[in-house]
N, C-alpha and C. Protein backbone atom coordinates (compact mmCIF):
# COMPACT_ATOMS: atom_id res chain seq x y z
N UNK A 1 0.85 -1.18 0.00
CA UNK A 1 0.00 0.00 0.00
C UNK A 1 0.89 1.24 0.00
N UNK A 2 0.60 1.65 -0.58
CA UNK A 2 1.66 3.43 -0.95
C UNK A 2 0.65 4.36 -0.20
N UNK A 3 1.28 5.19 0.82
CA UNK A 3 1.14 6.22 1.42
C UNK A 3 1.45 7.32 0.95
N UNK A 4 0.60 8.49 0.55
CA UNK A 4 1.13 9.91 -0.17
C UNK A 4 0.48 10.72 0.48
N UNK A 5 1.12 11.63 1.03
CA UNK A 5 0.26 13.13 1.08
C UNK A 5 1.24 14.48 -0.20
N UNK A 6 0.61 14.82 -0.21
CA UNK A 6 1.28 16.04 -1.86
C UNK A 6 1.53 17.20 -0.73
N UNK A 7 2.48 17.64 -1.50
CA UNK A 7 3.03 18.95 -1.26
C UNK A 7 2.04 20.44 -1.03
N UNK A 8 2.23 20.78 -0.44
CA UNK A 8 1.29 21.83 -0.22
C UNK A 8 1.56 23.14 -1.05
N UNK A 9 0.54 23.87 -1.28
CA UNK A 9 0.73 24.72 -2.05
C UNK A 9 2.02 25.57 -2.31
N UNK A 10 2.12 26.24 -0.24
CA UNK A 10 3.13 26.95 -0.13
C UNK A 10 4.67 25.93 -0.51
N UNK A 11 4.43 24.59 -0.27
CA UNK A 11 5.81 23.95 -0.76
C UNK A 11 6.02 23.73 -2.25
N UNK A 12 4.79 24.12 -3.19
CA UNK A 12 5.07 23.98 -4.79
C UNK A 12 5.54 25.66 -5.00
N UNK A 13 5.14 26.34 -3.85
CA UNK A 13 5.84 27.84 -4.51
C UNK A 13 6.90 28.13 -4.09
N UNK A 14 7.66 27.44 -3.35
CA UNK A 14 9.02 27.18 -2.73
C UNK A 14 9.69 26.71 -3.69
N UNK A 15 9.05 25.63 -4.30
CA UNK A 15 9.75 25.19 -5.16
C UNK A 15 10.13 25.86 -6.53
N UNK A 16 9.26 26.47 -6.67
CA UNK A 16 8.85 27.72 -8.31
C UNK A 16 9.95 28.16 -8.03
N UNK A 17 9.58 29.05 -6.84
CA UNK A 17 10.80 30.28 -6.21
C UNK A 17 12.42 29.79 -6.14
N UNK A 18 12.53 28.50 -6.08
CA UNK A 18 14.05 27.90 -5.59
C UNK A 18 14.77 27.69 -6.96
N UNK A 19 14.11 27.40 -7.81
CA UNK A 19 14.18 27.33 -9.43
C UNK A 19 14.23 28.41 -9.80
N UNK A 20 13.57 29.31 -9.82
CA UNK A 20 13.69 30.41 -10.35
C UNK A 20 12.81 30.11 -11.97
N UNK A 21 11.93 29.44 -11.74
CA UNK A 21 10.92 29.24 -12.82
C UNK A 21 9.31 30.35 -12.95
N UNK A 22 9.07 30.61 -14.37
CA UNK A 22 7.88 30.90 -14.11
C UNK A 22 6.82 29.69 -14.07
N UNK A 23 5.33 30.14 -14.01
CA UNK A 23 4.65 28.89 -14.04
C UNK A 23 4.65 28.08 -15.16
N UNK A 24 4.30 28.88 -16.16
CA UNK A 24 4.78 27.90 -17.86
C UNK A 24 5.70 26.88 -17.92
N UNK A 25 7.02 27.76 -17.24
CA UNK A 25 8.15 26.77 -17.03
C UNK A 25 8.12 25.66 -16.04
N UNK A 26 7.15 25.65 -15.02
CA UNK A 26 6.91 24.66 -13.76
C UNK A 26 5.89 24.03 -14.69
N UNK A 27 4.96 24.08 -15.61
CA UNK A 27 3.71 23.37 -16.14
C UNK A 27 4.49 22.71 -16.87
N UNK A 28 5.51 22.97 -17.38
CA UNK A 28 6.17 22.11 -18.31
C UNK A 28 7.20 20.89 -17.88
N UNK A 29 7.68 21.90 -17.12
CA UNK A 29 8.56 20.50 -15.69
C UNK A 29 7.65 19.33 -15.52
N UNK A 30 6.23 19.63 -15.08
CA UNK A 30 5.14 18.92 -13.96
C UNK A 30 4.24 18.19 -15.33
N UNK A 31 3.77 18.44 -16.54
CA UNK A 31 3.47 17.87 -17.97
C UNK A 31 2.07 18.64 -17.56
N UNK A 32 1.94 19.56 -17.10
CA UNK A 32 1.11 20.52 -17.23
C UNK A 32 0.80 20.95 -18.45
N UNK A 33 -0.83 20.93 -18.93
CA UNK A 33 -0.94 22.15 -20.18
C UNK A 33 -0.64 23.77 -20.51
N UNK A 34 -0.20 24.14 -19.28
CA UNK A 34 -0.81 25.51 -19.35
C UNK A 34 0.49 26.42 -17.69
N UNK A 35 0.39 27.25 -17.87
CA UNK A 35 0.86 28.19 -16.30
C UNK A 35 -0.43 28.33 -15.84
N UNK A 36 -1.52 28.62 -16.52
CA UNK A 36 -2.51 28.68 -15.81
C UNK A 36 -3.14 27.35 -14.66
N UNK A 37 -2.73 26.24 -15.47
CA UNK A 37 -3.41 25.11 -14.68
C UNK A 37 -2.38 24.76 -13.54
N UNK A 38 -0.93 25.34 -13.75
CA UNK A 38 0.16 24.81 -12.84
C UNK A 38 -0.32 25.67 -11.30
N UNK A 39 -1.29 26.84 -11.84
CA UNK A 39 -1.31 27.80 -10.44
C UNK A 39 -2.53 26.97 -10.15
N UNK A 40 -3.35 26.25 -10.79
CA UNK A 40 -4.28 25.50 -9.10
C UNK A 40 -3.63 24.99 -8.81
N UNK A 41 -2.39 24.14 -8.87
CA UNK A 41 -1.78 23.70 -7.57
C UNK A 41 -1.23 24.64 -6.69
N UNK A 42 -1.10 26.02 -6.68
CA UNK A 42 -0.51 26.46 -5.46
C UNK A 42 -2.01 27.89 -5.06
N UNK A 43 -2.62 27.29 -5.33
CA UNK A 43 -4.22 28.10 -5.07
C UNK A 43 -4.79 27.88 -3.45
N UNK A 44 -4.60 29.50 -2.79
CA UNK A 44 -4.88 29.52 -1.34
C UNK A 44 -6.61 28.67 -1.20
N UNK A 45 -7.15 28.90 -2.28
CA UNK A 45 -8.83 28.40 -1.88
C UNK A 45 -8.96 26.74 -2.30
N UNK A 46 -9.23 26.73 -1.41
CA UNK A 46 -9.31 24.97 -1.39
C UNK A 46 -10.22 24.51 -2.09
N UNK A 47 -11.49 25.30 -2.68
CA UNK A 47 -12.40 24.91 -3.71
C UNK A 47 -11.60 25.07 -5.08
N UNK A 48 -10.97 25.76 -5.22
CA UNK A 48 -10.19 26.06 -6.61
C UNK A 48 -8.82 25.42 -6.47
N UNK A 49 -7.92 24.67 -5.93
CA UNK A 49 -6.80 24.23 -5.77
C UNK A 49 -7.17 23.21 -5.94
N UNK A 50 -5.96 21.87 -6.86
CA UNK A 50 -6.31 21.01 -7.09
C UNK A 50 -4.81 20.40 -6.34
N UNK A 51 -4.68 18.95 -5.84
CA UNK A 51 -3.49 18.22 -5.54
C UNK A 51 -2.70 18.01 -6.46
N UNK A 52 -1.06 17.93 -5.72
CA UNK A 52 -0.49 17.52 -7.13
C UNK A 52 -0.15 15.80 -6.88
N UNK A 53 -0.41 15.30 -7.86
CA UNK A 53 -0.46 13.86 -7.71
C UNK A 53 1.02 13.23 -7.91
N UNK A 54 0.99 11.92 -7.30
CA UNK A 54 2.34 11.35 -6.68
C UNK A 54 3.09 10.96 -8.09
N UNK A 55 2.37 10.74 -9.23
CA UNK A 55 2.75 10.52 -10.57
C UNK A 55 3.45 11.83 -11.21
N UNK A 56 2.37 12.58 -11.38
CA UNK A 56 3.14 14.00 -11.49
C UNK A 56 4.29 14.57 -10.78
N UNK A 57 4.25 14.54 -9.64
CA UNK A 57 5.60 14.66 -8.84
C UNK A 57 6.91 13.84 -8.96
N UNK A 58 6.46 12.80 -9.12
CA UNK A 58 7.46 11.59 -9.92
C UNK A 58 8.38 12.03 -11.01
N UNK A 59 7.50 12.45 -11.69
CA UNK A 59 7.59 12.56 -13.31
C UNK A 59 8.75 14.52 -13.20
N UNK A 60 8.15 15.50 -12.60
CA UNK A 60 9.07 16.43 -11.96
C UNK A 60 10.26 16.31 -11.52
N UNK A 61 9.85 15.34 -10.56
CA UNK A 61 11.30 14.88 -10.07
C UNK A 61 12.52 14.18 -11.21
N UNK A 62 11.77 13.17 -11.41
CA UNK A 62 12.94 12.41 -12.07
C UNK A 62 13.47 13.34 -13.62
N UNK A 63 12.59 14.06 -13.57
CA UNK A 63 13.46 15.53 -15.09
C UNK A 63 14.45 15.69 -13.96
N UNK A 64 14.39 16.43 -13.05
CA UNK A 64 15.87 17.09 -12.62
C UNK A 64 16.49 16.33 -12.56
N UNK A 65 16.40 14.66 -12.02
CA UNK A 65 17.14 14.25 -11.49
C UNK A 65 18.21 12.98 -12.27
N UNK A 66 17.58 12.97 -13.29
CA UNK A 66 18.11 11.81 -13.96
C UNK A 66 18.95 12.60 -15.00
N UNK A 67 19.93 11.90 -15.53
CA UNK A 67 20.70 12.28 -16.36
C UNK A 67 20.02 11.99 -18.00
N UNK A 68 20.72 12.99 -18.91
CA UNK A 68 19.91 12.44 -20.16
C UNK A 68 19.53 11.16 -20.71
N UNK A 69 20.74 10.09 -20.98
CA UNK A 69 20.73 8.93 -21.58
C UNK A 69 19.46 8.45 -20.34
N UNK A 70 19.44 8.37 -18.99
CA UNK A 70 18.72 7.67 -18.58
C UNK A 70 17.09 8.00 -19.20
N UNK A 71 16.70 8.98 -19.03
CA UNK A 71 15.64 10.12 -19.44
C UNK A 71 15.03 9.36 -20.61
N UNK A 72 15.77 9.39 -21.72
CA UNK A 72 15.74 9.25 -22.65
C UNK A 72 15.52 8.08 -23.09
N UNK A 73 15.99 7.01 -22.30
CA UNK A 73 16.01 5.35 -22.02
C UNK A 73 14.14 5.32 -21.69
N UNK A 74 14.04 5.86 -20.55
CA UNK A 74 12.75 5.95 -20.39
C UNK A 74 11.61 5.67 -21.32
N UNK A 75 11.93 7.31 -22.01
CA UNK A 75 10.97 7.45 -22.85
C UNK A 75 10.91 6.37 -23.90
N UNK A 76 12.24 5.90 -24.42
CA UNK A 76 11.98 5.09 -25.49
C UNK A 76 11.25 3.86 -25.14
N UNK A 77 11.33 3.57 -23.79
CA UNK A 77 10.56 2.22 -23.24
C UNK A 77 9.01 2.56 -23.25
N UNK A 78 8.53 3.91 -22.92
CA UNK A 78 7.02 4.32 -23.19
C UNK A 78 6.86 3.90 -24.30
N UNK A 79 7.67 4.81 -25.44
CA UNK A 79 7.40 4.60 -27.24
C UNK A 79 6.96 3.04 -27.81
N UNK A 80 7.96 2.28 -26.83
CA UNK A 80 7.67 0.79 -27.63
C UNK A 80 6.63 0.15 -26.84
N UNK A 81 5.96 0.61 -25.86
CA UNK A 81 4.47 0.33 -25.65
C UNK A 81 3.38 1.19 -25.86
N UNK A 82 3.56 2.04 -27.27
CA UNK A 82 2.99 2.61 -28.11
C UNK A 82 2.48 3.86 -27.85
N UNK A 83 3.45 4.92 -26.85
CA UNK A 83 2.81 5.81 -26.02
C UNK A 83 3.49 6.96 -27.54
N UNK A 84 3.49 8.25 -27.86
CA UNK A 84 4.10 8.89 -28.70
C UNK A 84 4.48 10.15 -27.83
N UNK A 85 5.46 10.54 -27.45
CA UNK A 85 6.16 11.49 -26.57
C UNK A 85 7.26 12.38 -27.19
N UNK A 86 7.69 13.49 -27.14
CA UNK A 86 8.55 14.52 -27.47
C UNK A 86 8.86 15.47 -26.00
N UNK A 87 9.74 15.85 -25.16
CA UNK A 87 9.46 16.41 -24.04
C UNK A 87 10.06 17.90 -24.92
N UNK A 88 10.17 19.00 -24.21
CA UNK A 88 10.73 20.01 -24.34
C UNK A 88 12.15 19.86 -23.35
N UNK A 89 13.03 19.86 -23.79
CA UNK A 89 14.41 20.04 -23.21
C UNK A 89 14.67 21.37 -22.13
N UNK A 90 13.73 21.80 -21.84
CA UNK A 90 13.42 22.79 -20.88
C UNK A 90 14.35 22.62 -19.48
């Protein structure tokens, strides 16, 4: 059983801020459509804020953290179970 609680708003704008990203650039990190949709995750009203999910955070993470060839290894393993992907080198 996997246990998650998500980052809280103020810790996704910590994170913006520590990067030195705008939101476009965090929507694109996170496979966000939009800067607009990246700010419900850090939205003070809890009717309008959405979670950020443990997949998505995953997927954030392992951009910074993995080196290209690995990255890239990845993706090609999506491709050959027929997923079609291009990231932005962002």
């Amino acid at each position: 059983m996997t246990h998650y609680i998500p980052p809280s708003p103020e810790d996704m704008e910590r994170l913006k801020q520590e990067l030195g990203k705008s939101s476009t650039d965090m929507a694109n990190l996170f496979g966000v459509s939009s800067g607009r949709q990246w700010r419900k995750y850090m939205a003070a009203d809890a009717n309008n804020r959405r979670d950020m999910g443990m997949h998505m955070l995953f997927f954030a993470m392992a951009r910074m953290e993995l080196d290209s060839e690995t990255m890239e290894r990845i993706l090609n393993r999506m491709r050959a179970v027929g997923a079609t992907i291009e990231l932005d080198k962002a």
